[in-house]
C-alpha atoms as a PDB file:
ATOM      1  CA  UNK A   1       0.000   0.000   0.000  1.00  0.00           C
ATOM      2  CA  UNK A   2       1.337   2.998  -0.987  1.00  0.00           C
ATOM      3  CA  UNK A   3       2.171   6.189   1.998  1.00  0.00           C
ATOM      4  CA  UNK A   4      -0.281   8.922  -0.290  1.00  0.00           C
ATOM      5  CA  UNK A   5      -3.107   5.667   0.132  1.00  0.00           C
ATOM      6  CA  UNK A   6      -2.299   4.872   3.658  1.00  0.00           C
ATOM      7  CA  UNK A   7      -2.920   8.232   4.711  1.00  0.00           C
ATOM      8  CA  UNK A   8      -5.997   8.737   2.687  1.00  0.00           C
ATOM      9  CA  UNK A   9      -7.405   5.695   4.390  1.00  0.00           C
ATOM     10  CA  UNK A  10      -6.677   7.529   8.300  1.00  0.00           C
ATOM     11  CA  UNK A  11      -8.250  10.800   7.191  1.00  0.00           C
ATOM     12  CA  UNK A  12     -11.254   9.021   6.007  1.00  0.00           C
ATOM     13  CA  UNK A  13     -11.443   6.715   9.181  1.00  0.00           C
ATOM     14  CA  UNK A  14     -10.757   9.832  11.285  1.00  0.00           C
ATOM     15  CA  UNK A  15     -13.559  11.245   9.452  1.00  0.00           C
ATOM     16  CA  UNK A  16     -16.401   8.220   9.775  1.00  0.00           C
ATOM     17  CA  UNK A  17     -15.062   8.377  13.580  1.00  0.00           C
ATOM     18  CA  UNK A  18     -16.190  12.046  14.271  1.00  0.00           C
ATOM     19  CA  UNK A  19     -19.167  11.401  12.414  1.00  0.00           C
ATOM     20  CA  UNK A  20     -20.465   8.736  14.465  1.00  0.00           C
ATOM     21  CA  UNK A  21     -20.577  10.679  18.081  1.00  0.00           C
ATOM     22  CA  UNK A  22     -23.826  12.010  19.042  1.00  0.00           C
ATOM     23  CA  UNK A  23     -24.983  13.335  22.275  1.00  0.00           C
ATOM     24  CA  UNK A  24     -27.559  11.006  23.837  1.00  0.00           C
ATOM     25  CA  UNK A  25     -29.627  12.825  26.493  1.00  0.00           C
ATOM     26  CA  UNK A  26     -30.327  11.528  29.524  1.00  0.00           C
ATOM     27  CA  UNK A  27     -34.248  10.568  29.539  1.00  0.00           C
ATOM     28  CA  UNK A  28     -34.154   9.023  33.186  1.00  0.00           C
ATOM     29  CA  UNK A  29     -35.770  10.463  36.103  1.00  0.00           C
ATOM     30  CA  UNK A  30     -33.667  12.628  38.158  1.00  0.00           C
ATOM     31  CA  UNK A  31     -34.344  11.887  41.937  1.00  0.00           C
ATOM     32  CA  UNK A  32     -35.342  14.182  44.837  1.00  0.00           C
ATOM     33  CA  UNK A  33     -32.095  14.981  47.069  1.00  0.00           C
ATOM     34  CA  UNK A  34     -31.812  12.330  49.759  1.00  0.00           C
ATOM     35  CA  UNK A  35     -30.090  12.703  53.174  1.00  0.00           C
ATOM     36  CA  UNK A  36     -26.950  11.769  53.316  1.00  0.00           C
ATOM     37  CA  UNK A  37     -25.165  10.733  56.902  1.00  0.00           C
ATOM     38  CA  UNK A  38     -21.775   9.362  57.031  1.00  0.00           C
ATOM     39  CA  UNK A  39     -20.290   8.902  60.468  1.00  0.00           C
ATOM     40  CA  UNK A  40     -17.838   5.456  61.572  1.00  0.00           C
ATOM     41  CA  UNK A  41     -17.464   6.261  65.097  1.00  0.00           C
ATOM     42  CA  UNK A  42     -14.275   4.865  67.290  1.00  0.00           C
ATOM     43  CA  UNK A  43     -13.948   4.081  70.940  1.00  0.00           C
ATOM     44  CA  UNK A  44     -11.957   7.423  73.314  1.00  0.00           C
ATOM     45  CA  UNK A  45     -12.946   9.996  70.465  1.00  0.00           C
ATOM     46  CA  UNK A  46     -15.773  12.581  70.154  1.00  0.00           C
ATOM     47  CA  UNK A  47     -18.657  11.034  68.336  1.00  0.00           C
ATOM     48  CA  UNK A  48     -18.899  13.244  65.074  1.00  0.00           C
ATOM     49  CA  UNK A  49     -21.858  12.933  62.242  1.00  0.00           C
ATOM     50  CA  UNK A  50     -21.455  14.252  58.548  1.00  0.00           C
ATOM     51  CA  UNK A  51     -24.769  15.396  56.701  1.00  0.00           C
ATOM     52  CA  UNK A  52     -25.425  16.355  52.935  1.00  0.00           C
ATOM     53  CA  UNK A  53     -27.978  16.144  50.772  1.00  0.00           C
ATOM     54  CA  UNK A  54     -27.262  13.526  47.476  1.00  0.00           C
ATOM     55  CA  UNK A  55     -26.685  15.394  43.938  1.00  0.00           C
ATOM     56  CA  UNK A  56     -27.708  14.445  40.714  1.00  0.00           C
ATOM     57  CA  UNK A  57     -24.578  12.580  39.159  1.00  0.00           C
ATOM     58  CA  UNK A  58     -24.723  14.896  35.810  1.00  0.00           C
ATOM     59  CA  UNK A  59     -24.936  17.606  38.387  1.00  0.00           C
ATOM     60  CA  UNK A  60     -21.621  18.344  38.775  1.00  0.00           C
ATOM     61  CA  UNK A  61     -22.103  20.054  41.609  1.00  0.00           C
ATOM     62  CA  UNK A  62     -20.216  19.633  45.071  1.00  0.00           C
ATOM     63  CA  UNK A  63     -22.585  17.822  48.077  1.00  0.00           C
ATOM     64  CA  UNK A  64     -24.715  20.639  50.069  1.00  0.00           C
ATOM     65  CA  UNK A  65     -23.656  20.214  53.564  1.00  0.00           C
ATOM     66  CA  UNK A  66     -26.826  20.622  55.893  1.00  0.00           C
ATOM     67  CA  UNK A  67     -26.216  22.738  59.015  1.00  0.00           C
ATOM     68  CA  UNK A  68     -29.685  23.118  60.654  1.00  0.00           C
ATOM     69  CA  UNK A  69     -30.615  20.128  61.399  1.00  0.00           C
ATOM     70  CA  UNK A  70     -31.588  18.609  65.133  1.00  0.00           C
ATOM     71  CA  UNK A  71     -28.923  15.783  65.572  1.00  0.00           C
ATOM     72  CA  UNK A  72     -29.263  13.820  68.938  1.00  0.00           C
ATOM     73  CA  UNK A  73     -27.627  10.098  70.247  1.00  0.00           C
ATOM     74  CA  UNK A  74     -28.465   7.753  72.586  1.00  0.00           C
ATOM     75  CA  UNK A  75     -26.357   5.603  74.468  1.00  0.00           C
ATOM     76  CA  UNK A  76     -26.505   3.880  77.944  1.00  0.00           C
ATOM     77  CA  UNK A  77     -29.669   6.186  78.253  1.00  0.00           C
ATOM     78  CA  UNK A  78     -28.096   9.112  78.185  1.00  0.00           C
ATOM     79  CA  UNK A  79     -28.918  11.721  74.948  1.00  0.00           C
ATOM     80  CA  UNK A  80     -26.515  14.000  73.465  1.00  0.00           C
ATOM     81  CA  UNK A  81     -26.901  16.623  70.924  1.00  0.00           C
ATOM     82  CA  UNK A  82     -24.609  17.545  67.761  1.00  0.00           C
ATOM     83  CA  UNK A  83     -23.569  20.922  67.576  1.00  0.00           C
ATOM     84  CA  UNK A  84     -22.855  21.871  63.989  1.00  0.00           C
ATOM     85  CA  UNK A  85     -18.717  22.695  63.667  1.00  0.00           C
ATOM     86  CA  UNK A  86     -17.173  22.882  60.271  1.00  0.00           C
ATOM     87  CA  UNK A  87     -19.409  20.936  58.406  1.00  0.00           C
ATOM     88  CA  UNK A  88     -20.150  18.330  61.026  1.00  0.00           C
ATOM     89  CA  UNK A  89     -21.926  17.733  64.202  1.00  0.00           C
ATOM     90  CA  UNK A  90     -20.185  17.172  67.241  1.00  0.00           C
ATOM     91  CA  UNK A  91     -21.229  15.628  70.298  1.00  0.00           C
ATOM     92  CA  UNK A  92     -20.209  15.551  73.847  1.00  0.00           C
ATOM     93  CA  UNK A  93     -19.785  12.270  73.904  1.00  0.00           C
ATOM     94  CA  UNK A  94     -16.816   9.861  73.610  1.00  0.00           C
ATOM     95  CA  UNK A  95     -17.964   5.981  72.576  1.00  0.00           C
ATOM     96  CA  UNK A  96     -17.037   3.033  74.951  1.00  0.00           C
ATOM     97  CA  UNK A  97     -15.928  -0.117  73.296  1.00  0.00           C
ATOM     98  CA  UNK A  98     -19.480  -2.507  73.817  1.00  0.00           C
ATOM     99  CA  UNK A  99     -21.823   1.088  73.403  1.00  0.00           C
ATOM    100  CA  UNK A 100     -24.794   0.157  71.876  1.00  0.00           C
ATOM    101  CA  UNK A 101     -25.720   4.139  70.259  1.00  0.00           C
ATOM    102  CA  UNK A 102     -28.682   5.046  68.105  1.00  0.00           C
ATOM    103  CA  UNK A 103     -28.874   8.183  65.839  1.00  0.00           C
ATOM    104  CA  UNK A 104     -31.760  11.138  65.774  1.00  0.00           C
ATOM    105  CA  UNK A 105     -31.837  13.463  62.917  1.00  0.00           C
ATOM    106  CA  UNK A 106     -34.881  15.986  62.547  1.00  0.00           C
ATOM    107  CA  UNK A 107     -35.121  18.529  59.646  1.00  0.00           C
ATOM    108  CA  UNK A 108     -37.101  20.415  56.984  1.00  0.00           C
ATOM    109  CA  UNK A 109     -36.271  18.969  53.688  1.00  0.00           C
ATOM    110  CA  UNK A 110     -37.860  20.418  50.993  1.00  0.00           C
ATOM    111  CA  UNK A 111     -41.037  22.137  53.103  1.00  0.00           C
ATOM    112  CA  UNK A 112     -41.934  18.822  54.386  1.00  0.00           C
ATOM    113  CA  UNK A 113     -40.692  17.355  58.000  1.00  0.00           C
ATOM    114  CA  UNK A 114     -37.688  14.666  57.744  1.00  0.00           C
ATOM    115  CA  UNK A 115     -36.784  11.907  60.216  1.00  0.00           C
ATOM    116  CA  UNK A 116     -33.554  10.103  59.758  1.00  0.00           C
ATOM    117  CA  UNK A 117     -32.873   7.181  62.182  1.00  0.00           C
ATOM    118  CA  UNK A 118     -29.816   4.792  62.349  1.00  0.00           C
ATOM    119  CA  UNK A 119     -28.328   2.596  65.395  1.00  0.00           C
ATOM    120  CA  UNK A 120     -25.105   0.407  65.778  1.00  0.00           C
ATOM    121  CA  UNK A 121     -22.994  -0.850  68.361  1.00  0.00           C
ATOM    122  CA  UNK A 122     -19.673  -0.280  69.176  1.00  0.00           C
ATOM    123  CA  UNK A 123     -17.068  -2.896  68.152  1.00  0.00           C
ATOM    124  CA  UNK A 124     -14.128  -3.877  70.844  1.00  0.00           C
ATOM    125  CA  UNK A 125     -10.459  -3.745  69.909  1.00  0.00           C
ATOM    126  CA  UNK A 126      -9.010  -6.040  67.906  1.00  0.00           C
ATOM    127  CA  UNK A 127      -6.535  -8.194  69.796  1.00  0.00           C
ATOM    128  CA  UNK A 128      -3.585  -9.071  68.432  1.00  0.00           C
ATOM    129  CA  UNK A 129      -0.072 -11.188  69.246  1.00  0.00           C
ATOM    130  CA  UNK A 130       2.977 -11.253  67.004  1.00  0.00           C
ATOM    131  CA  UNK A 131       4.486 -14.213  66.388  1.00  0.00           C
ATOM    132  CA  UNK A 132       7.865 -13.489  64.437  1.00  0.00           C
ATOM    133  CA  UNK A 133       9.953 -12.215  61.193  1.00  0.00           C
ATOM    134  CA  UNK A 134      11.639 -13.989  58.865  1.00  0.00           C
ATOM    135  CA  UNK A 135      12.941 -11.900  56.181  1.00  0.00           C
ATOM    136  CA  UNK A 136       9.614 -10.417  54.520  1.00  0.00           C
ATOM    137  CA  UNK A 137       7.024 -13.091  56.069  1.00  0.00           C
ATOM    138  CA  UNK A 138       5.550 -11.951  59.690  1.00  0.00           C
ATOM    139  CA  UNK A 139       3.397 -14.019  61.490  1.00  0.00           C
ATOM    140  CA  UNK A 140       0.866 -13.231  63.729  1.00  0.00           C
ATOM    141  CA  UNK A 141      -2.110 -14.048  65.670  1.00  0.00           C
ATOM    142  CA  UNK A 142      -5.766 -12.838  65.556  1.00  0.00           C
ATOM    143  CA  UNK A 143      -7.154 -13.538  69.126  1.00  0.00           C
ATOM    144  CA  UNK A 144     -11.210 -13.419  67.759  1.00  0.00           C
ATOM    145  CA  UNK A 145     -13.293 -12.828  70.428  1.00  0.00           C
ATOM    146  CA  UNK A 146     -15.855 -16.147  70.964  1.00  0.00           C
ATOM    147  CA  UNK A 147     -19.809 -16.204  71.005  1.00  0.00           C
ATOM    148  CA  UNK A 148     -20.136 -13.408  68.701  1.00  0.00           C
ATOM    149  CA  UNK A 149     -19.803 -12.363  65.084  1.00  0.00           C
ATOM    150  CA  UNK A 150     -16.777 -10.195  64.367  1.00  0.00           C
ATOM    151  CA  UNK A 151     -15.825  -8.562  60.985  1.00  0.00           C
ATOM    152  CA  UNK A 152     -12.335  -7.021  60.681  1.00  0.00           C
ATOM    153  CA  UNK A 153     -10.405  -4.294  58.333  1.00  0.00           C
ATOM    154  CA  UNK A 154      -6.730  -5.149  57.633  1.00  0.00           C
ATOM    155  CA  UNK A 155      -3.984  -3.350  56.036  1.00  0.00           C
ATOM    156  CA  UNK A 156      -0.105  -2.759  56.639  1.00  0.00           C
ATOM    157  CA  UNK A 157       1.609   0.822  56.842  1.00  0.00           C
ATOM    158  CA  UNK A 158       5.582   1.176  56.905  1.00  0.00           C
ATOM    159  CA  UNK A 159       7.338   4.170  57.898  1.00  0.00           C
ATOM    160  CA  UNK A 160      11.043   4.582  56.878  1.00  0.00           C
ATOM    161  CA  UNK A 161      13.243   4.319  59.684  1.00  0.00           C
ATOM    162  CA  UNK A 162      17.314   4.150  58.798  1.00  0.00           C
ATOM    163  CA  UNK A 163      19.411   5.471  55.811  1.00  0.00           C
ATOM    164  CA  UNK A 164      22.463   4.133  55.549  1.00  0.00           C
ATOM    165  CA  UNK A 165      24.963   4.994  53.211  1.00  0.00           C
ATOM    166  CA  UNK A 166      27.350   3.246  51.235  1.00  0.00           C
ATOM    167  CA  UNK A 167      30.093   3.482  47.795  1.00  0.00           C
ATOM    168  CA  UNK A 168      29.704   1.865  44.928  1.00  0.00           C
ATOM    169  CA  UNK A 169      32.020  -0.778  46.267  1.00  0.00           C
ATOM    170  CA  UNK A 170      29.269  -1.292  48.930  1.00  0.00           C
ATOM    171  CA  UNK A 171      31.534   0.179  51.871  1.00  0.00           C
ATOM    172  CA  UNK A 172      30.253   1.999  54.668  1.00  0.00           C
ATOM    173  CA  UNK A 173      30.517   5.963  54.024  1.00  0.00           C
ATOM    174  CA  UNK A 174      29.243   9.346  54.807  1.00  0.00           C
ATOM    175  CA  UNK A 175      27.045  11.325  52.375  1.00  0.00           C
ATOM    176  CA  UNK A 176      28.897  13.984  50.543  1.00  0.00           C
ATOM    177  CA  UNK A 177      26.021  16.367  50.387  1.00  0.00           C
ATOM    178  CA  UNK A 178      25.381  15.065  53.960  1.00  0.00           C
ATOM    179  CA  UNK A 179      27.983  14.171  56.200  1.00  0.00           C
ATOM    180  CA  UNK A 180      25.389  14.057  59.332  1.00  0.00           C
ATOM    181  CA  UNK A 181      23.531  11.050  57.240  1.00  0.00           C
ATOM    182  CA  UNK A 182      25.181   7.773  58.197  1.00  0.00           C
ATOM    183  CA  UNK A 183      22.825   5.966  60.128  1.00  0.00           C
ATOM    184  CA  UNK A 184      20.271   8.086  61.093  1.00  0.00           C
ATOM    185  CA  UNK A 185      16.892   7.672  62.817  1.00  0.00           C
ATOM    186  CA  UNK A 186      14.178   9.325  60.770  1.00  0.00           C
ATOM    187  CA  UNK A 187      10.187  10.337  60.549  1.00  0.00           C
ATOM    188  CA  UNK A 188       8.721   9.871  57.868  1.00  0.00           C
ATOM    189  CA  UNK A 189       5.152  10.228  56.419  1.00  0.00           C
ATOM    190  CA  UNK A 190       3.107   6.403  57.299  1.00  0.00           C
ATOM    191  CA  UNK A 191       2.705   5.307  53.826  1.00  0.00           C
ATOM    192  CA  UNK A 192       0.476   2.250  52.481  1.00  0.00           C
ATOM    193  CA  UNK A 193       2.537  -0.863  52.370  1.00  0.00           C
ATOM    194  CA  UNK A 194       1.218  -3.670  49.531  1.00  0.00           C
ATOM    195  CA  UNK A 195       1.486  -6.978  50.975  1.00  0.00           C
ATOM    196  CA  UNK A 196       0.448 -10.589  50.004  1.00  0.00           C
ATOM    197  CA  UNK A 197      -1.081 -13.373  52.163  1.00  0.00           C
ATOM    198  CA  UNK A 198      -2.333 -16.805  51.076  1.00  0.00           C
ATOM    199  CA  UNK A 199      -4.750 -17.110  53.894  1.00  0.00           C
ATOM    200  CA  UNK A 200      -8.026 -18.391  51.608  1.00  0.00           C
ATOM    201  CA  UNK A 201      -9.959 -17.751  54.458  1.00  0.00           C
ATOM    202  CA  UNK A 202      -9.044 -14.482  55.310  1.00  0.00           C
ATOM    203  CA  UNK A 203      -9.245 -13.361  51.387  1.00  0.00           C
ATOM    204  CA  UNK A 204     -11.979 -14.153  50.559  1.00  0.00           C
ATOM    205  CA  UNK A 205     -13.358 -11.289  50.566  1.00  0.00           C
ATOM    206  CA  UNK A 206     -10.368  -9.315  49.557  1.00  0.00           C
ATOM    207  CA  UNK A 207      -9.817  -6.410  47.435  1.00  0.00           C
ATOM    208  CA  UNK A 208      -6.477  -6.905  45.194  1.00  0.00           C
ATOM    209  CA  UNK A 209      -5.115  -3.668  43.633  1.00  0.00           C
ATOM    210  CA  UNK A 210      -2.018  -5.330  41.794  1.00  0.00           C
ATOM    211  CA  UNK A 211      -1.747  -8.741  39.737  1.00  0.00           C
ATOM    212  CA  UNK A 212       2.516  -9.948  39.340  1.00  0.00           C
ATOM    213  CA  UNK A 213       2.999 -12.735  37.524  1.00  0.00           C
ATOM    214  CA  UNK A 214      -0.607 -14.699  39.348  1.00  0.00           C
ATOM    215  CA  UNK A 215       0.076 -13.455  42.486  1.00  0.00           C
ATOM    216  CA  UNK A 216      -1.892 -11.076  43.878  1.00  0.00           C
ATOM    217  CA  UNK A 217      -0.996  -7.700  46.242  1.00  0.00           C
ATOM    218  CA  UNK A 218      -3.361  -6.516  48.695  1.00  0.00           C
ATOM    219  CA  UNK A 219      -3.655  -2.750  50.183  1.00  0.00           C
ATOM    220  CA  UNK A 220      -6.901  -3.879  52.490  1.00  0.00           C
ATOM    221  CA  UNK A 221      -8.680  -7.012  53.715  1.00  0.00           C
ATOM    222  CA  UNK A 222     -11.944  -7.142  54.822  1.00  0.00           C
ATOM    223  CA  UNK A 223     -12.896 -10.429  56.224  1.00  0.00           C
ATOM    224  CA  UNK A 224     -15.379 -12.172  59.634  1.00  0.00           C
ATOM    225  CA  UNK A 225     -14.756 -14.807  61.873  1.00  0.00           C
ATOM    226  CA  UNK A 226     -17.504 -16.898  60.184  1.00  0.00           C
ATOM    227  CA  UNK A 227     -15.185 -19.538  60.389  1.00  0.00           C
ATOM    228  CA  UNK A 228     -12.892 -19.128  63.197  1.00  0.00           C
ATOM    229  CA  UNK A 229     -15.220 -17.891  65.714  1.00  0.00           C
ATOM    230  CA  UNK A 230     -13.471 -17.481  69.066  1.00  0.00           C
ATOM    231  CA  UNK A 231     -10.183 -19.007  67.646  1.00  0.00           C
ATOM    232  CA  UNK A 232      -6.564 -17.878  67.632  1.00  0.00           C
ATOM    233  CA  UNK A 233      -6.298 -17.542  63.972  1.00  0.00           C
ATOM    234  CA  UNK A 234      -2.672 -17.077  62.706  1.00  0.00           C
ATOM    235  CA  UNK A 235      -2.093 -15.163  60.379  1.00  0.00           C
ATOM    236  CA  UNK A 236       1.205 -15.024  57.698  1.00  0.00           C
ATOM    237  CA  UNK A 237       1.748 -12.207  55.718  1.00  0.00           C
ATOM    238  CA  UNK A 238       4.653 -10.868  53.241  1.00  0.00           C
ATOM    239  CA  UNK A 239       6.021  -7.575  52.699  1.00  0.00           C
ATOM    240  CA  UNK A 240       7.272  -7.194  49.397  1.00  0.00           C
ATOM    241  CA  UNK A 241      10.356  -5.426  48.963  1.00  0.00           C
ATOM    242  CA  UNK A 242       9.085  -2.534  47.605  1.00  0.00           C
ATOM    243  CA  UNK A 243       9.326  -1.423  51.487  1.00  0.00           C
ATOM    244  CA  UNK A 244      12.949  -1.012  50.367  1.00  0.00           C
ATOM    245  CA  UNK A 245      14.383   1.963  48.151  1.00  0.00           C
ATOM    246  CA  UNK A 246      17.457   2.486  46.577  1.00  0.00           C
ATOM    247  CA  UNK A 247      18.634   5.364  44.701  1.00  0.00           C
ATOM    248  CA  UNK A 248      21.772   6.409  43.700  1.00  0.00           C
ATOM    249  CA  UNK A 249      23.574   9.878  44.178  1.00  0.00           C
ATOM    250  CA  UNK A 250      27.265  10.204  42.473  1.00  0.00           C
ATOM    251  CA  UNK A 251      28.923   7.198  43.697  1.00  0.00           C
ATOM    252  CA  UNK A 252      27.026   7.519  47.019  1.00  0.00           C
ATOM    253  CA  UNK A 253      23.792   4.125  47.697  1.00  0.00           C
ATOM    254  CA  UNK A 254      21.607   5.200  50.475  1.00  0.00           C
ATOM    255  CA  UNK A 255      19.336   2.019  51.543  1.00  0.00           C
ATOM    256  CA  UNK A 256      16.211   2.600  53.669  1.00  0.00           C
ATOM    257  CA  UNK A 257      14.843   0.357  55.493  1.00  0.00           C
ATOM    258  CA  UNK A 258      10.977   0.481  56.848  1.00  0.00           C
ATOM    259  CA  UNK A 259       9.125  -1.018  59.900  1.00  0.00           C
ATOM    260  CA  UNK A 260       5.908  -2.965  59.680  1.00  0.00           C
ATOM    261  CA  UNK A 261       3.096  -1.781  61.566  1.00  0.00           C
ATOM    262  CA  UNK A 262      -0.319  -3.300  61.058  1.00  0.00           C
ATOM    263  CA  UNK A 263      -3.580  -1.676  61.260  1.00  0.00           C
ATOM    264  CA  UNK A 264      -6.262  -3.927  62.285  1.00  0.00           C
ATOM    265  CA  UNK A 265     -10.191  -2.712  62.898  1.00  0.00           C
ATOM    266  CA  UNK A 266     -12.873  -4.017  64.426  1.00  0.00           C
ATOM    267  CA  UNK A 267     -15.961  -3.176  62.515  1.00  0.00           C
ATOM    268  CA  UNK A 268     -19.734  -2.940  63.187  1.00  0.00           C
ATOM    269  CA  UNK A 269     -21.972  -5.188  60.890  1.00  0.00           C
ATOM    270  CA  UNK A 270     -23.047  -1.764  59.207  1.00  0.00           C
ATOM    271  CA  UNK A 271     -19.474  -0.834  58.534  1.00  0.00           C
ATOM    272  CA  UNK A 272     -18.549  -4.256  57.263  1.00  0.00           C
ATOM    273  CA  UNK A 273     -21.395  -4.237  54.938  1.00  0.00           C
ATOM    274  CA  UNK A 274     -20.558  -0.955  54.027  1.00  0.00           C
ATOM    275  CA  UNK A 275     -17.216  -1.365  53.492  1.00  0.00           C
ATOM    276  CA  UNK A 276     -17.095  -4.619  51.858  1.00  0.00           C
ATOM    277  CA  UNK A 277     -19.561  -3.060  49.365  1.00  0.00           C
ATOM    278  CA  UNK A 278     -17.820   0.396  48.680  1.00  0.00           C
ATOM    279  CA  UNK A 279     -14.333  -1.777  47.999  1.00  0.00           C
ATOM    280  CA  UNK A 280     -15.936  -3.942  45.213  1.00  0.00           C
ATOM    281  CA  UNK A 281     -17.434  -0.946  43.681  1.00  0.00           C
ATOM    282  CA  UNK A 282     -14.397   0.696  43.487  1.00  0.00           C
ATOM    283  CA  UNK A 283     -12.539  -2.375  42.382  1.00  0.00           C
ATOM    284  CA  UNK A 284     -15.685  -3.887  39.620  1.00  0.00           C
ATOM    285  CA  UNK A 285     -15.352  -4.191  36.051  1.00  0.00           C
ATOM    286  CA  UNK A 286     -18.346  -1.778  35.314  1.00  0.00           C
ATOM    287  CA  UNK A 287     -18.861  -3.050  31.624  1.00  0.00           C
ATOM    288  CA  UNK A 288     -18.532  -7.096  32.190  1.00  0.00           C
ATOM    289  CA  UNK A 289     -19.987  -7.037  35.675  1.00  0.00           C
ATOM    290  CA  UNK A 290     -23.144  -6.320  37.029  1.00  0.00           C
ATOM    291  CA  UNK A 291     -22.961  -2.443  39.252  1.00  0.00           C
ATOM    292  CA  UNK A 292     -22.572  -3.217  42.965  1.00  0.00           C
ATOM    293  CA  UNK A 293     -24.894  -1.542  45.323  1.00  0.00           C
ATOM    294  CA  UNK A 294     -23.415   0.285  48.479  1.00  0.00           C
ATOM    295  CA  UNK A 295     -25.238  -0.840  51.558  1.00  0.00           C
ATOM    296  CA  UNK A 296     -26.604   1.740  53.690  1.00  0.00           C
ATOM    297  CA  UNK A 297     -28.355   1.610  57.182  1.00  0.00           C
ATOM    298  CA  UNK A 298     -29.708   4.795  57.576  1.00  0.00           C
ATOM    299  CA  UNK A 299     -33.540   4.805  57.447  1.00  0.00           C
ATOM    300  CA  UNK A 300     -34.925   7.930  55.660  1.00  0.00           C
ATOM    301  CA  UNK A 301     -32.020   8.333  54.185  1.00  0.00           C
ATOM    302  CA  UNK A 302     -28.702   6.846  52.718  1.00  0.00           C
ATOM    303  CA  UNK A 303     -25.508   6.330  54.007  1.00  0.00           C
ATOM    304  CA  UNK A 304     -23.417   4.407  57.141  1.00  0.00           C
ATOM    305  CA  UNK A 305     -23.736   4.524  60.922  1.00  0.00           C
ATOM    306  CA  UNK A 306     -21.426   1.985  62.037  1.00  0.00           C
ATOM    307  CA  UNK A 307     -18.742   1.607  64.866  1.00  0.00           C
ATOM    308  CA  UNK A 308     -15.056   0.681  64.517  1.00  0.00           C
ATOM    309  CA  UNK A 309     -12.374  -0.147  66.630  1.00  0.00           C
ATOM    310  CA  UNK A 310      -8.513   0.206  65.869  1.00  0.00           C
ATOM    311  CA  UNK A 311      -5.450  -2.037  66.794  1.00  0.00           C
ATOM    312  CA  UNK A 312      -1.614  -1.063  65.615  1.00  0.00           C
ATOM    313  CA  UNK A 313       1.081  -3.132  66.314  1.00  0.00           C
ATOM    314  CA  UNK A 314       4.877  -3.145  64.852  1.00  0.00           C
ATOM    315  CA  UNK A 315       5.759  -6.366  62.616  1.00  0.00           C
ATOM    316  CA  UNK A 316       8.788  -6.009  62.185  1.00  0.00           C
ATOM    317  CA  UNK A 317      11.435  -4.393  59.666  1.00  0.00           C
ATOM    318  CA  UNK A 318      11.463  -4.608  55.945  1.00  0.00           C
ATOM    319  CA  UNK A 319      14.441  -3.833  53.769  1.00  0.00           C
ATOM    320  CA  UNK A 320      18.064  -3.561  54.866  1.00  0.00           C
ATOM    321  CA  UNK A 321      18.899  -3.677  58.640  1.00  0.00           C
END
């Protein structure tokens, strides 16, 4: 084929192309704005609740944040109101691990009265033992509470901890730009730390961001005790070594090295279901799957009102020590 006939052949493709987009309207029913109330409260810390009103998804527009409503809780008998603060309502009242807590809200929406009700129950710690570290595998054990149904939230975080420097040659030297850097204790920003773990039980209900060669990397896993209830369940997972960065600087290697920590949550069954469901949104194949539908439990309205409970414990170290 000649070049003159080859490009005739993309202008006229190029051509059929633009000719073939239309704007489709949309025809559907746009819905009334709903109440939306978004609050995951944890043990020691004030209970806070987040209200807007739902937009219309061609909208554009941002989420109208509703400020006059009448926001109360109950727990142990006792009722507390919200007072509206920077887009939120604030109560004087700090969760107990075991709190069983219900949720008021009163309002005008739209000329007409609205009642929005939700309740959930406060979730106790995770407990958690660590076993040991061998290289990038840490092992540890999930001490599920017994006689009740527990759902859980794992992922790892690392923090970079020692630079060390070194020549080309691998020997031990300062940092000409640097000469206080040698080994050096740092803070750094927690970051997410990817992690694999072969755990079928504890997957299942996983959400895998990365794919390498079959094996799959988690960021979060979001799993119950269905069936482990009341059981030490140990637990192995590995670190890739992506917790371990090298760069180079003249002749100069500096090698960081990261602790483990893992963050482990106790969740409401409202938060689970919430949870699970948001992930595998995020995560579906929206043309080859069918849409997943984000559980609520928020009557009137739409949303979560569940409970968690947080555990973090250091792993271990990752990288060069």
């Amino acid at each position: 084929m000649s070049i003159k006939l080859q490009i005739s052949s993309v202008i006229i493709f190029c051509l059929l192309a633009a000719s073939c987009e239309k704007a489709i309207d949309f025809r559907g029913e746009e819905q009334s704005p709903r109440v939306v109330v978004v609050s995951e409260p944890e043990p020691d810390t004030n209970l806070a609740v987040r209200l807007t009103y739902s937009r219309f998804f061609l909208s554009g527009s941002r989420f109208s944040v509703i400020g006059n409503a009448d926001v109360k809780v109950v727990a142990g008998g006792v009722t507390y109101t919200g007072v509206f603060d920077d887009s939120v309502y604030v109560f004087p009242y700090s969760p107990a691990e075991g709190d069983s807590i219900s949720l008021t809200v009163r309002m005008q929406n739209g000329g007409e009265d609205t009642v929005v009700t939700a309740a959930t129950r406060m979730p106790h710690r995770p407990s958690v033992t660590v076993r040991e570290a061998v290289g990038d595998n840490f092992r540890f054990v999930l001490n599920d509470r017994p006689g009740e149904r527990n759902y859980y939230r794992m992922q790892v975080q690392s923090i970079d901890t020692t630079v060390i420097c070194y020549d080309s040659e691998g020997n031990y030297v300062y940092d000409s730009d640097d000469p206080s850097v040698v080994s050096r204790d740092t803070v750094v920003d927690t970051t997410s730390q990817f992690f694999t773990c072969s755990d079928a039980v504890i997957t299942s209900d996983a959400t895998a961001v990365l794919n390498f060669e079959g094996q799959e990397n988690y960021y979060v896993l979001i799993f119950n005790d269905e069936m482990f209830d009341g059981q030490n369940r140990e637990i192995t997972i590995k670190c890739e070594g992506n917790a371990t960065m090298e760069y180079y600087k003249s002749s100069v290697r500096k090698s960081v090295s990261s602790r483990i920590f893992l963050y482990i949550e106790a969740l409401s069954k409202e938060a689970y279901m919430y949870e699970l469901s948001r992930y595998k949104q995020q995560e579906g194949d929206i043309f080859m799957t069918e849409p997943v539908q984000v559980q609520s439990n928020i009557d009137g309205g739409i949303g979560v009102f569940g409970g968690k409970a947080t555990s973090v414990v250091e792993l271990g170290t990752v990288g060069d020590r």
